[in-house]
N, C-alpha and C. Protein backbone atom coordinates (compact mmCIF):
# COMPACT_ATOMS: atom_id res chain seq x y z
N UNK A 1 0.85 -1.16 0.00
CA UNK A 1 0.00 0.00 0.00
C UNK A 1 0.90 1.23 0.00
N UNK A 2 0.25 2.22 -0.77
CA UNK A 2 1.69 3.38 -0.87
C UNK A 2 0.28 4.56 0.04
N UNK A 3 1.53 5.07 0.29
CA UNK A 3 0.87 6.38 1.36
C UNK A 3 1.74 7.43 1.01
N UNK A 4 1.00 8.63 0.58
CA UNK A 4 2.36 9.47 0.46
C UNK A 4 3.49 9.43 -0.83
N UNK A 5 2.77 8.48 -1.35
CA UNK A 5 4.28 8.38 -2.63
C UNK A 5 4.85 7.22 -1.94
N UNK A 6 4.93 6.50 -1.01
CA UNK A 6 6.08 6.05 -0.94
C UNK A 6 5.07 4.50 -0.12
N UNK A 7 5.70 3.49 0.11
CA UNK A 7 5.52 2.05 0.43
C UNK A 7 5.05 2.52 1.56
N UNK A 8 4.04 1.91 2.45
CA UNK A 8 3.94 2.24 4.28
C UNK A 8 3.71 1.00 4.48
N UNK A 9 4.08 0.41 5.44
CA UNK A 9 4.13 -0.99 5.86
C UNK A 9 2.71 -0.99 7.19
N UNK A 10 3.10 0.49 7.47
CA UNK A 10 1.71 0.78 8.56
C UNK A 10 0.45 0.71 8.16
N UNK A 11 0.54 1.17 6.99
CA UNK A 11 -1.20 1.50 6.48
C UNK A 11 -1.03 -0.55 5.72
N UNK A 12 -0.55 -1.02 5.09
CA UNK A 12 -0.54 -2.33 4.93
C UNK A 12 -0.80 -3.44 6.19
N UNK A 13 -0.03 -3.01 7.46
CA UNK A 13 -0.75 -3.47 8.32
C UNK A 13 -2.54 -3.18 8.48
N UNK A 14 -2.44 -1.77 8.96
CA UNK A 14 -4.04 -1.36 9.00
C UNK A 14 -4.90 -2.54 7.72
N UNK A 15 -4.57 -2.11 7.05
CA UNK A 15 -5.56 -3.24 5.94
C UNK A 15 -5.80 -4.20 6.01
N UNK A 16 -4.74 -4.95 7.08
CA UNK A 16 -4.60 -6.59 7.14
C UNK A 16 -5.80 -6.74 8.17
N UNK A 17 -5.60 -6.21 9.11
CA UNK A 17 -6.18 -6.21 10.43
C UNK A 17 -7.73 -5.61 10.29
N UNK A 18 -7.87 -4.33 10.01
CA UNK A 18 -8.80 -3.70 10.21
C UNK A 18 -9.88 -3.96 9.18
N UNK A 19 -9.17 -4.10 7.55
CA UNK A 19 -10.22 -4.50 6.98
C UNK A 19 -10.68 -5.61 6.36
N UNK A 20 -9.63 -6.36 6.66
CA UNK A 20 -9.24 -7.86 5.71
C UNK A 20 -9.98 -8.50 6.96
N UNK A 21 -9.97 -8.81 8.38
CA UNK A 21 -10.23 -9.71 9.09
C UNK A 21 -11.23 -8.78 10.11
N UNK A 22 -12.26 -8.06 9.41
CA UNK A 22 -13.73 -7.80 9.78
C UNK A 22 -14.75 -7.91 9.44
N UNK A 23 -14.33 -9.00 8.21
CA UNK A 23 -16.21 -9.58 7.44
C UNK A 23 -17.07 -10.00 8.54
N UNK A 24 -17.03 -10.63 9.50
CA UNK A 24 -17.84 -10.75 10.47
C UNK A 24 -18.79 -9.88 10.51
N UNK A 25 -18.04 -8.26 11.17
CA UNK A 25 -19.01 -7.01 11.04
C UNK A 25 -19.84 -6.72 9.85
N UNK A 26 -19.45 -6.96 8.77
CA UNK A 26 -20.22 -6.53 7.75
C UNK A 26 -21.45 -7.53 7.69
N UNK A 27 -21.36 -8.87 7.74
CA UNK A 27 -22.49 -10.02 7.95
C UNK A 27 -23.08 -9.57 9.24
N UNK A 28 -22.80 -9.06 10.09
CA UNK A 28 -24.24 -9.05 11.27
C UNK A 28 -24.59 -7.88 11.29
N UNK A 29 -23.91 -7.07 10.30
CA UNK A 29 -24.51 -5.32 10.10
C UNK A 29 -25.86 -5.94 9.27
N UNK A 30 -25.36 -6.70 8.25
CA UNK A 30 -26.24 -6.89 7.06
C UNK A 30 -27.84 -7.98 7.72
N UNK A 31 -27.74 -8.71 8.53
CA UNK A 31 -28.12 -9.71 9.66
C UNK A 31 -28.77 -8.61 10.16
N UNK A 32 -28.64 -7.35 10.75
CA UNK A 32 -29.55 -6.60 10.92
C UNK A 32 -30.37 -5.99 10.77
N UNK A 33 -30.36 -5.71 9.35
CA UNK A 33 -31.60 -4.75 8.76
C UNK A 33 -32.22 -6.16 7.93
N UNK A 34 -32.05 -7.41 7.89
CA UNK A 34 -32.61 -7.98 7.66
C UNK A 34 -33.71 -8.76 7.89
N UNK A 35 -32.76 -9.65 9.26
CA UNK A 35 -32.83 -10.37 10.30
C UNK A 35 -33.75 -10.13 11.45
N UNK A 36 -33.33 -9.06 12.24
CA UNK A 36 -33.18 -8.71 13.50
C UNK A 36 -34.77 -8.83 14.13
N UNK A 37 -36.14 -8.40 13.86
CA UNK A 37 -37.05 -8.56 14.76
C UNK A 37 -37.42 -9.84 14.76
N UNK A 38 -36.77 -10.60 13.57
CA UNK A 38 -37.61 -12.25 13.61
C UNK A 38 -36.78 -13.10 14.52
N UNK A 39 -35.14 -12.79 14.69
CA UNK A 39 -34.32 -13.41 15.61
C UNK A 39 -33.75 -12.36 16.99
N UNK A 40 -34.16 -11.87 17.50
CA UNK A 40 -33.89 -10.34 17.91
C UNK A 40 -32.50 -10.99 19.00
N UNK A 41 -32.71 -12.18 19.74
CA UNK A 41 -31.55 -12.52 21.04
C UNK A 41 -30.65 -13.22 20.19
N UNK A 42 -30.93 -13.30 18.82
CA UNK A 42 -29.21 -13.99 18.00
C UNK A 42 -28.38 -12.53 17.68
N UNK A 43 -29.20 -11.51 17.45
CA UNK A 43 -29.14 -9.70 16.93
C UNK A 43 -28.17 -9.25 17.89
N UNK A 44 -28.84 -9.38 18.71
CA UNK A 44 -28.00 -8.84 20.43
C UNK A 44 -26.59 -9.43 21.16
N UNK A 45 -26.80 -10.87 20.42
CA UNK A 45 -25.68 -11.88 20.94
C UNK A 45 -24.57 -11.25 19.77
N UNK A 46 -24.83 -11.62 18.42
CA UNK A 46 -24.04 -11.60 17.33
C UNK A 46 -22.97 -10.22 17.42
N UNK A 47 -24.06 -9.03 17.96
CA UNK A 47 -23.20 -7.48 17.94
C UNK A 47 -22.78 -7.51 19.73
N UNK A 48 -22.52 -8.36 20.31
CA UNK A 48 -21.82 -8.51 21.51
C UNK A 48 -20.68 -9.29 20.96
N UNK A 49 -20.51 -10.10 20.32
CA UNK A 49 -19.37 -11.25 19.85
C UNK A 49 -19.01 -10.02 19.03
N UNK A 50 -19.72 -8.70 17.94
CA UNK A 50 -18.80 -7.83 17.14
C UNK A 50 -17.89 -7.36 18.23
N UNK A 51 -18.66 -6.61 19.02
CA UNK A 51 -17.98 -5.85 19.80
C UNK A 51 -16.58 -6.42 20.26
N UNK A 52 -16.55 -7.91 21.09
CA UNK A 52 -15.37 -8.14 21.28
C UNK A 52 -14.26 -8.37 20.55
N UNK A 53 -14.94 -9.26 19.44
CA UNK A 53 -14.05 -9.99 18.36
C UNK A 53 -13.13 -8.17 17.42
N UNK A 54 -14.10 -7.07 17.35
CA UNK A 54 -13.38 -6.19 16.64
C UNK A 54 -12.47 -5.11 17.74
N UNK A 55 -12.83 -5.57 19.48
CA UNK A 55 -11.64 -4.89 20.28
C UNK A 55 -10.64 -5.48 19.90
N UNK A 56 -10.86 -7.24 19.87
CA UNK A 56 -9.14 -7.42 19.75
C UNK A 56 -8.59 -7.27 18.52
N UNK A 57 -9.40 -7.14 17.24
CA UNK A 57 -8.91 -6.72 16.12
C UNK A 57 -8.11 -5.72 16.23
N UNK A 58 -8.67 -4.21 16.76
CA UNK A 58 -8.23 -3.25 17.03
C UNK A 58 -6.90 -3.22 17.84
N UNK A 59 -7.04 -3.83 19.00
CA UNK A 59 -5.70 -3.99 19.34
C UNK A 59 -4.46 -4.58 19.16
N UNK A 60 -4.92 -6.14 17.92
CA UNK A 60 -3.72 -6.70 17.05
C UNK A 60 -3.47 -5.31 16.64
N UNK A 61 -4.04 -4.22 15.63
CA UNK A 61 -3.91 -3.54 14.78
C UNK A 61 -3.11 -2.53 15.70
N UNK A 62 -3.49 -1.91 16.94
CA UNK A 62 -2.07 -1.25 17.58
C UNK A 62 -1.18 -1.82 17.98
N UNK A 63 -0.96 -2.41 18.23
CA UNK A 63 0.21 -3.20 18.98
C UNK A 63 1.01 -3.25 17.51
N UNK A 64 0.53 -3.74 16.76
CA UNK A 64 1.43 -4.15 15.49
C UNK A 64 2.04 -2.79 14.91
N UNK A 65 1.12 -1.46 14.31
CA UNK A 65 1.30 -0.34 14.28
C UNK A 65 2.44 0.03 15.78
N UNK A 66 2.18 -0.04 16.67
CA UNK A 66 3.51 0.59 17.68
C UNK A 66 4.39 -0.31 17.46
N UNK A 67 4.53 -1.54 17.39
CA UNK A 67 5.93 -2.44 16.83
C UNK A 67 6.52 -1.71 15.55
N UNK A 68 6.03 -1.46 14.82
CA UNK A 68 6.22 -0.74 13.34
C UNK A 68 6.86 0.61 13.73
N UNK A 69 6.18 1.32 14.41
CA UNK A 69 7.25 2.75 15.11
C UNK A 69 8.08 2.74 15.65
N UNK A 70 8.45 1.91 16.53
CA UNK A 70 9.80 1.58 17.46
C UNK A 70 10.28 0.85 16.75
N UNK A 71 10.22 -0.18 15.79
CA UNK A 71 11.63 -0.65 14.33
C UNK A 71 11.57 0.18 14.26
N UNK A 72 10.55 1.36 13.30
CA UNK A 72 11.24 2.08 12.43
C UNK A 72 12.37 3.47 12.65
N UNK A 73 12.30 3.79 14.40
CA UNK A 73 12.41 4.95 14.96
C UNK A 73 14.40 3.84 15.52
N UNK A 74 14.25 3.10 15.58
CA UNK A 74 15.52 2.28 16.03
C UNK A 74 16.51 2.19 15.00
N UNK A 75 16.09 1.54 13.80
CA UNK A 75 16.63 1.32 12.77
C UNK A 75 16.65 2.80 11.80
N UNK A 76 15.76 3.55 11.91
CA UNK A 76 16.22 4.90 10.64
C UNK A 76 15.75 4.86 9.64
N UNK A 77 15.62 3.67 9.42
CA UNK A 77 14.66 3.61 7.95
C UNK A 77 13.90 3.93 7.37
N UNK A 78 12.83 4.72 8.10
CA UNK A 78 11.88 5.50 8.02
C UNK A 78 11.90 6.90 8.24
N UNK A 79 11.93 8.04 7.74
CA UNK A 79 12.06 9.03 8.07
C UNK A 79 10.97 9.60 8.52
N UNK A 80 11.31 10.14 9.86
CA UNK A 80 10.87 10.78 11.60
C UNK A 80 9.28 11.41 11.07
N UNK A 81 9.35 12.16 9.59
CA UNK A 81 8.41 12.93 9.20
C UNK A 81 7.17 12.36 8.99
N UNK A 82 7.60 11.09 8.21
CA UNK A 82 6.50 9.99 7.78
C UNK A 82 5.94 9.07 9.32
N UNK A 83 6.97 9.09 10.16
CA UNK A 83 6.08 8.33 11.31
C UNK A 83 5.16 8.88 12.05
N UNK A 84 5.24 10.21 12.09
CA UNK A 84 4.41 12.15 13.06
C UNK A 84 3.20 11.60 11.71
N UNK A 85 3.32 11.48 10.67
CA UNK A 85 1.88 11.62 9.95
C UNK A 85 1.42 10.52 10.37
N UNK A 86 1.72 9.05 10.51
CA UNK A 86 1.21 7.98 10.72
C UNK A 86 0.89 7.75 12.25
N UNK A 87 1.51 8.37 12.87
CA UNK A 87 0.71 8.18 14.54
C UNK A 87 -0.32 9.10 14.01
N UNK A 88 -0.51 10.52 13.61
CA UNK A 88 -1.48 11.31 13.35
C UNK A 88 -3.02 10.45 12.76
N UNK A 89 -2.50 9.94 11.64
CA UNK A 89 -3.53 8.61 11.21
C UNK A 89 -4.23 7.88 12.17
N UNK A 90 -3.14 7.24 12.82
CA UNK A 90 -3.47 6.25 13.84
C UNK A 90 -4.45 6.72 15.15
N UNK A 91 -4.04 7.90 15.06
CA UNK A 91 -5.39 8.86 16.14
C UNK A 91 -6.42 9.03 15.89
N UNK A 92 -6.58 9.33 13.84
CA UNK A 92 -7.71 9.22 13.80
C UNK A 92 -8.58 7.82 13.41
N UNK A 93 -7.65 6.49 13.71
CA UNK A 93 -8.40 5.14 13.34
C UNK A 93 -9.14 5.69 14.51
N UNK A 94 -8.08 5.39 16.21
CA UNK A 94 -8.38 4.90 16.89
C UNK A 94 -10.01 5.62 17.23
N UNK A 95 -9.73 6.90 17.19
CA UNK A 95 -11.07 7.43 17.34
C UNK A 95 -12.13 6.79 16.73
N UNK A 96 -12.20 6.56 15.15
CA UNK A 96 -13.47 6.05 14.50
C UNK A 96 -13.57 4.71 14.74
N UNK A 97 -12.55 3.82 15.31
CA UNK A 97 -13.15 2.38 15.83
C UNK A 97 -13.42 2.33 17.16
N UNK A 98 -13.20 3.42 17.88
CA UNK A 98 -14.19 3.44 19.37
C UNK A 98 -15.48 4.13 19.08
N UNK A 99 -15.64 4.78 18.13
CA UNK A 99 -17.05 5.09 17.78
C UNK A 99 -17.93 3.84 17.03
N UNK A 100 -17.29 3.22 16.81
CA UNK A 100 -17.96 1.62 16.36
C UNK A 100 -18.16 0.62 17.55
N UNK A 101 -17.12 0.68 18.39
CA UNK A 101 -16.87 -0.15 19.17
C UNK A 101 -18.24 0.32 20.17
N UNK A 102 -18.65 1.61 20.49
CA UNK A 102 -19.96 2.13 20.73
C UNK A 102 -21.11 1.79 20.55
N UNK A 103 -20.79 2.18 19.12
CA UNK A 103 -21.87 1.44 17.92
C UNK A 103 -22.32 0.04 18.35
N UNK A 104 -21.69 -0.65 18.40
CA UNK A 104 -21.84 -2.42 18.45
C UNK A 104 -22.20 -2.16 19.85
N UNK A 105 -21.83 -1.92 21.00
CA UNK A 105 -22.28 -2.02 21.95
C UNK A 105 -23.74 -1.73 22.50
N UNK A 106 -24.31 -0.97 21.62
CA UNK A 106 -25.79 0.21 21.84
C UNK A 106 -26.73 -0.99 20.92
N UNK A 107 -25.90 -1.11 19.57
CA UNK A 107 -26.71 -2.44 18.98
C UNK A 107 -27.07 -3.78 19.73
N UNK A 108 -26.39 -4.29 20.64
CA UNK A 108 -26.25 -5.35 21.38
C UNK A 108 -27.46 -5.04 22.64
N UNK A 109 -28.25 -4.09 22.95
CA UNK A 109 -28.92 -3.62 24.25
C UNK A 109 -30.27 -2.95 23.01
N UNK A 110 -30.28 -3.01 22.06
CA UNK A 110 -31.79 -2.49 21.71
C UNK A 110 -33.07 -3.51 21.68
N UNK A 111 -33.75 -2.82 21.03
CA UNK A 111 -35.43 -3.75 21.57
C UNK A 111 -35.94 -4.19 20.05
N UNK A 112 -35.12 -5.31 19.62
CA UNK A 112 -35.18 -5.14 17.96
C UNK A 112 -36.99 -6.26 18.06
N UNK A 113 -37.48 -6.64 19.25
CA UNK A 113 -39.00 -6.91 18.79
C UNK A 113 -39.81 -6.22 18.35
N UNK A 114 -39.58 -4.67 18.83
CA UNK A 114 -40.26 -3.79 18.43
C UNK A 114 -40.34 -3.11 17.32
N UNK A 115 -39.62 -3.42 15.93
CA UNK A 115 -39.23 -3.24 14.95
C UNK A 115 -40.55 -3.73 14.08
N UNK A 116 -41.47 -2.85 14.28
CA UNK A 116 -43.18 -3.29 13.45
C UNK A 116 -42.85 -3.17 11.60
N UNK A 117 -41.89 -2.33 11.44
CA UNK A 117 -42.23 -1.92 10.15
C UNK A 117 -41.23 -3.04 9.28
N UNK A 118 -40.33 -3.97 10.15
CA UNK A 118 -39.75 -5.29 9.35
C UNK A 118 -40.31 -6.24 9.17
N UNK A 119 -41.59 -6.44 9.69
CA UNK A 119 -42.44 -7.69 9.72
C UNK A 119 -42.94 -8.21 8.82
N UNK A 120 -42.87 -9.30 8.34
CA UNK A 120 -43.22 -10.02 7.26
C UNK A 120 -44.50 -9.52 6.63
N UNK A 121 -45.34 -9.74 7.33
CA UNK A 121 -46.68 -9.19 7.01
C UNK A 121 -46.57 -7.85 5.98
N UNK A 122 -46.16 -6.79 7.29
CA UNK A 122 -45.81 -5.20 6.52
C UNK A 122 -45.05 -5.30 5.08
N UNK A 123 -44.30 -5.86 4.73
CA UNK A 123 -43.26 -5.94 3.35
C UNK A 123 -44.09 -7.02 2.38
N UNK A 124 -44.78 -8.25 2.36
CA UNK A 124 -45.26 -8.95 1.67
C UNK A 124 -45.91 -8.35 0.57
N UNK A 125 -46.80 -7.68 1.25
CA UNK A 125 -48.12 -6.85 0.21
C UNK A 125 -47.45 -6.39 -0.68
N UNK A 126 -46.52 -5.34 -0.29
CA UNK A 126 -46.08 -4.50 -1.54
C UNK A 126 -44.77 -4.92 -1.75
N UNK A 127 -44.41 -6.26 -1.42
CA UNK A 127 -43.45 -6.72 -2.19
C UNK A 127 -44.15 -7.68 -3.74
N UNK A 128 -45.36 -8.55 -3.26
CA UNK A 128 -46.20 -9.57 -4.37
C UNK A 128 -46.90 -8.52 -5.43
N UNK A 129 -47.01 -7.06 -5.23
CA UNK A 129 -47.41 -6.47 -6.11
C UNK A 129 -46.61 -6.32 -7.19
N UNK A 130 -46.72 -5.97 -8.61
CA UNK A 130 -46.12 -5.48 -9.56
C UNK A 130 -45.85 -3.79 -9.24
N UNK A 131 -44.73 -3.56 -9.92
CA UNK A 131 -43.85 -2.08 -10.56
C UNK A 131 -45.15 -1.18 -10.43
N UNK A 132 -45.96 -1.56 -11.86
CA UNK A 132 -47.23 -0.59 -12.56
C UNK A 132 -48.60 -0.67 -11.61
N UNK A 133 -48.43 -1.84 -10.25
CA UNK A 133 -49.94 -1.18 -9.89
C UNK A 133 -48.82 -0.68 -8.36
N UNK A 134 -47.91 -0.61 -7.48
CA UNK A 134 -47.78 0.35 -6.75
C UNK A 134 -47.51 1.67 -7.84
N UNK A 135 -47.13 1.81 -8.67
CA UNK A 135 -47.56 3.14 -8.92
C UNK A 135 -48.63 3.78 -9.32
N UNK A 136 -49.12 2.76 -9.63
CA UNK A 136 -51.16 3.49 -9.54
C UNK A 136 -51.30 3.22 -7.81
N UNK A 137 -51.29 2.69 -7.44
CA UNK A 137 -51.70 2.90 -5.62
C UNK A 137 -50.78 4.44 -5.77
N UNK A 138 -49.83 5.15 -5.91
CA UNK A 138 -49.21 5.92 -4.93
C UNK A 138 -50.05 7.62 -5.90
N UNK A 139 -50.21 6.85 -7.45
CA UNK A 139 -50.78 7.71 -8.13
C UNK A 139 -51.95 8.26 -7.04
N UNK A 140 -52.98 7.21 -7.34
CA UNK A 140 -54.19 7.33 -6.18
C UNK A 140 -54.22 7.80 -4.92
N UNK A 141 -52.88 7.56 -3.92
CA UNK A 141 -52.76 8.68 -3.18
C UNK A 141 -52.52 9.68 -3.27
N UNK A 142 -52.44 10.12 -4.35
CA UNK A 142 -51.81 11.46 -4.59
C UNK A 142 -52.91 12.35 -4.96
N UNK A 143 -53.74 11.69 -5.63
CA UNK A 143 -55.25 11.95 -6.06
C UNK A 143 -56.04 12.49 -4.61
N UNK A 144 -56.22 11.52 -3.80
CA UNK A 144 -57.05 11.50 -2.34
C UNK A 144 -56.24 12.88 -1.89
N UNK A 145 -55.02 12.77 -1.52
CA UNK A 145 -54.32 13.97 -0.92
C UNK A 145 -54.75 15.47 -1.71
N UNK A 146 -54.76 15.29 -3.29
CA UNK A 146 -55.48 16.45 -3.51
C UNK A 146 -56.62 17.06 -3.27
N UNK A 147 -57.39 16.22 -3.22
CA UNK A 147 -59.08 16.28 -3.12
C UNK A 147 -59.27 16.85 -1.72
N UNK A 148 -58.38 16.33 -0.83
CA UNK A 148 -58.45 16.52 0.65
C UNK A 148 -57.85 18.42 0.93
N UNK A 149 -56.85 18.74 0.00
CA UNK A 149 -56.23 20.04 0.10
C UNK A 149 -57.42 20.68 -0.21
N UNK A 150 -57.92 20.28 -1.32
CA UNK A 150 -59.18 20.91 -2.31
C UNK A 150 -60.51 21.52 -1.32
N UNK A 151 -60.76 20.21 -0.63
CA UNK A 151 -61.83 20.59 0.08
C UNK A 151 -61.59 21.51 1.34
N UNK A 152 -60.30 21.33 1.72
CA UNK A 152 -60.12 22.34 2.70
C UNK A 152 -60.29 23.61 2.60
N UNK A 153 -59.71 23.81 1.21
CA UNK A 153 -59.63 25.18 1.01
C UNK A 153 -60.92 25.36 0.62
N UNK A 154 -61.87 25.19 0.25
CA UNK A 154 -62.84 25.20 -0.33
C UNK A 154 -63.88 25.75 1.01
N UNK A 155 -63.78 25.04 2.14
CA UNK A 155 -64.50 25.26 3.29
C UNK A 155 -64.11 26.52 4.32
N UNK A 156 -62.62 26.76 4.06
CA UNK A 156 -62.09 28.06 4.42
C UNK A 156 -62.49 29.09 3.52
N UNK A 157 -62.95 29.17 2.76
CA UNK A 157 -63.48 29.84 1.45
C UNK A 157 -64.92 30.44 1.68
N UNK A 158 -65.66 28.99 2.34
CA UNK A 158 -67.20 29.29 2.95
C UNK A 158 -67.14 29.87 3.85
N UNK A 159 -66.05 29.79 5.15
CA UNK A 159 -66.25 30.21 6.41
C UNK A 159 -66.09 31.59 6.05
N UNK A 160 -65.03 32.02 5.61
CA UNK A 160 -64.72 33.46 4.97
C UNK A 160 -65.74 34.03 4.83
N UNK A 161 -67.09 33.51 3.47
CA UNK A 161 -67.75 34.24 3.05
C UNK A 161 -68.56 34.70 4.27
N UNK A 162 -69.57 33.44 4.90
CA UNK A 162 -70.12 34.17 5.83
C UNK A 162 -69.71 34.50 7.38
N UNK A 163 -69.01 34.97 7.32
CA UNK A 163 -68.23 35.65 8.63
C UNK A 163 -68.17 37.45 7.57
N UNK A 164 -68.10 37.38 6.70
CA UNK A 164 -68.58 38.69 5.88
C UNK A 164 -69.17 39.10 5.64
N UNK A 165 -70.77 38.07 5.52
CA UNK A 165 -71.92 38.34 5.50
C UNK A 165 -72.46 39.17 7.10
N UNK A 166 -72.28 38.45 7.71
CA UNK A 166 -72.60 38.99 9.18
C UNK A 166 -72.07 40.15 9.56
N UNK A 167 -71.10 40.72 9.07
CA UNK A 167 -70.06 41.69 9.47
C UNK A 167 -70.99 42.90 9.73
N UNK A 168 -70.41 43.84 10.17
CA UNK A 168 -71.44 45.51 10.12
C UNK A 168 -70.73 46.01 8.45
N UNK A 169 -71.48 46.99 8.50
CA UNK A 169 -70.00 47.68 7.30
C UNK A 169 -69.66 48.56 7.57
N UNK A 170 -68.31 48.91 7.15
CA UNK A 170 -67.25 49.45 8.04
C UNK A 170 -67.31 50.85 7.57
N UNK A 171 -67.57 51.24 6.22
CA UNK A 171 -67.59 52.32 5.19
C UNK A 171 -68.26 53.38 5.33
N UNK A 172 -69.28 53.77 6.27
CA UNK A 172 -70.39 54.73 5.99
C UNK A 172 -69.70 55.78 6.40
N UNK A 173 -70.44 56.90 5.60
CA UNK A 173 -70.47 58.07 5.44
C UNK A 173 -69.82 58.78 6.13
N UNK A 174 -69.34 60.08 6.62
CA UNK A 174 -69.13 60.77 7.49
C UNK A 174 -70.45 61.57 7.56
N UNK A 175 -70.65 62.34 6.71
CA UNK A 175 -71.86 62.97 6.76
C UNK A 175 -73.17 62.37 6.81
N UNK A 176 -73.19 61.26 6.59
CA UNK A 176 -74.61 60.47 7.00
C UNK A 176 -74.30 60.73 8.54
N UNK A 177 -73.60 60.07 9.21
CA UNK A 177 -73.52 60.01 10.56
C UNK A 177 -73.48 61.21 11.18
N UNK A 178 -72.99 62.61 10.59
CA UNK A 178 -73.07 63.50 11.30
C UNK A 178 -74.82 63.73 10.96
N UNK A 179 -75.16 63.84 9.91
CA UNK A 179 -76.74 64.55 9.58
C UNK A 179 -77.64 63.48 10.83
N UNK A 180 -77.18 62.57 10.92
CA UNK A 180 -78.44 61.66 11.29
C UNK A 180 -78.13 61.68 12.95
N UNK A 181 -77.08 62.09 13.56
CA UNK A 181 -76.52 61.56 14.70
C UNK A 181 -77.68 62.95 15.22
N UNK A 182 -76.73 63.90 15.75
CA UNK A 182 -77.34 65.26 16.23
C UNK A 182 -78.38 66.61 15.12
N UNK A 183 -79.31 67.02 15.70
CA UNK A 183 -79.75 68.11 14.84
C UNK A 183 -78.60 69.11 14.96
N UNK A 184 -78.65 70.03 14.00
CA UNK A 184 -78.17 72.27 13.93
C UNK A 184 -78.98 72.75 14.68
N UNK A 185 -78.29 73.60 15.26
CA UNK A 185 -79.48 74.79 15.77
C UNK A 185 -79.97 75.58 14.63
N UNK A 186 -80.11 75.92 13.69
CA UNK A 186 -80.84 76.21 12.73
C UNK A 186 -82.09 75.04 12.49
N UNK A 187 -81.63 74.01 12.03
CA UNK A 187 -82.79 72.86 12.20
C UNK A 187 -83.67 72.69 13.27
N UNK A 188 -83.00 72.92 14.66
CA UNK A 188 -84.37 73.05 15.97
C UNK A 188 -84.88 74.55 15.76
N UNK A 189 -84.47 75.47 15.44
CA UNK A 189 -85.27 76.82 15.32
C UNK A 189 -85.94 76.93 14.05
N UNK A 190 -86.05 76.38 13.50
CA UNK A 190 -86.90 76.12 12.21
C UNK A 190 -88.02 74.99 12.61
N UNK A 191 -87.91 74.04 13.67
CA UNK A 191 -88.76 73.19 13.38
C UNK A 191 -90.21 74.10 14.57
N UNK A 192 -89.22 74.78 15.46
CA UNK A 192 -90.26 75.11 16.89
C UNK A 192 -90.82 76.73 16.21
């Protein structure tokens, strides 16, 4: 494996370890979104055996990586510059395989019975259907969902009107209201 331009025997380790001898994880990742509410205590067992089986992965993988720095820091062979980037690396494995190592642990303690929407039942239907009628089913919902916007607005439309009907009106006159409110004293001395 070249790193840098140049051969790394470190990152060739990393590969051996970390990704060559973790198919396990990938089969009970996959075991999970499959699997898991129909076998839920094999789910829980399987990502307890990840968890351990990929600590000691992880730690073949340092131990071997710090054997690799102390040859290379003894012998010279490696120049000082290239080993500062590869511990740097190595900080950021270690970080993202304790965030897995997490991972697997939180997987191993969930409540995978409760997983309603994997159930055989739920997936059958619209798996035995054809392509062309779920897309007339989703057509048809799409239809209902309009009709339903439609009528809403339609009834906000009615309420509107008569809540307008009832209203006072707001507009009248100034001079209506003054003529009609109070008489002039010209108008009471004209009428008496």
């Amino acid at each position: 494996v070249v790193l840098l331009g140049r051969y790394s025997p470190f990152a060739t380790w990393y590969g051996f370890t970390l990704v060559f001898m973790c198919f396990p994880v990938v089969f009970v990742l996959g075991f999970r979104a499959q699997y898991s509410n129909q076998h839920p205590e094999w789910t829980r067992k399987a990502f307890l055996y990840c968890a351990w089986y990929y600590g000691v992965v992880m730690t073949l993988n340092l131990s071997g990586q710090l054997f690799m720095i102390i040859t290379a820091l003894l012998t010279g062979r490696i120049h000082i510059g290239f080993i500062v980037v590869i511990i740097c690396c190595m900080c950021a494995w270690v970080y993202d395989d304790w965030q897995l190592l997490k991972a697997f642990r939180e997987f191993s303690k969930h409540d995978y019975e409760d997983a309603d929407i994997l159930t055989h039942r739920s997936r059958s239907y619209s798996r035995s259907l054809g392509g062309r009628m779920l897309f007339a089913m989703s057509v048809l919902e799409e239809v209902k969902a309009e009709k339903a916007a439609e009528q809403q607005t339609l009834a906000g439309e009615n309420l509107q009107k008569t809540t307008l009907r009832k209203a006072p009106p707001s507009d009248m006159d100034e001079t209506a209201m003054s003529s009609s409110a109070v008489p002039s004293d010209r108008e009471m001395t004209h009428t008496h």
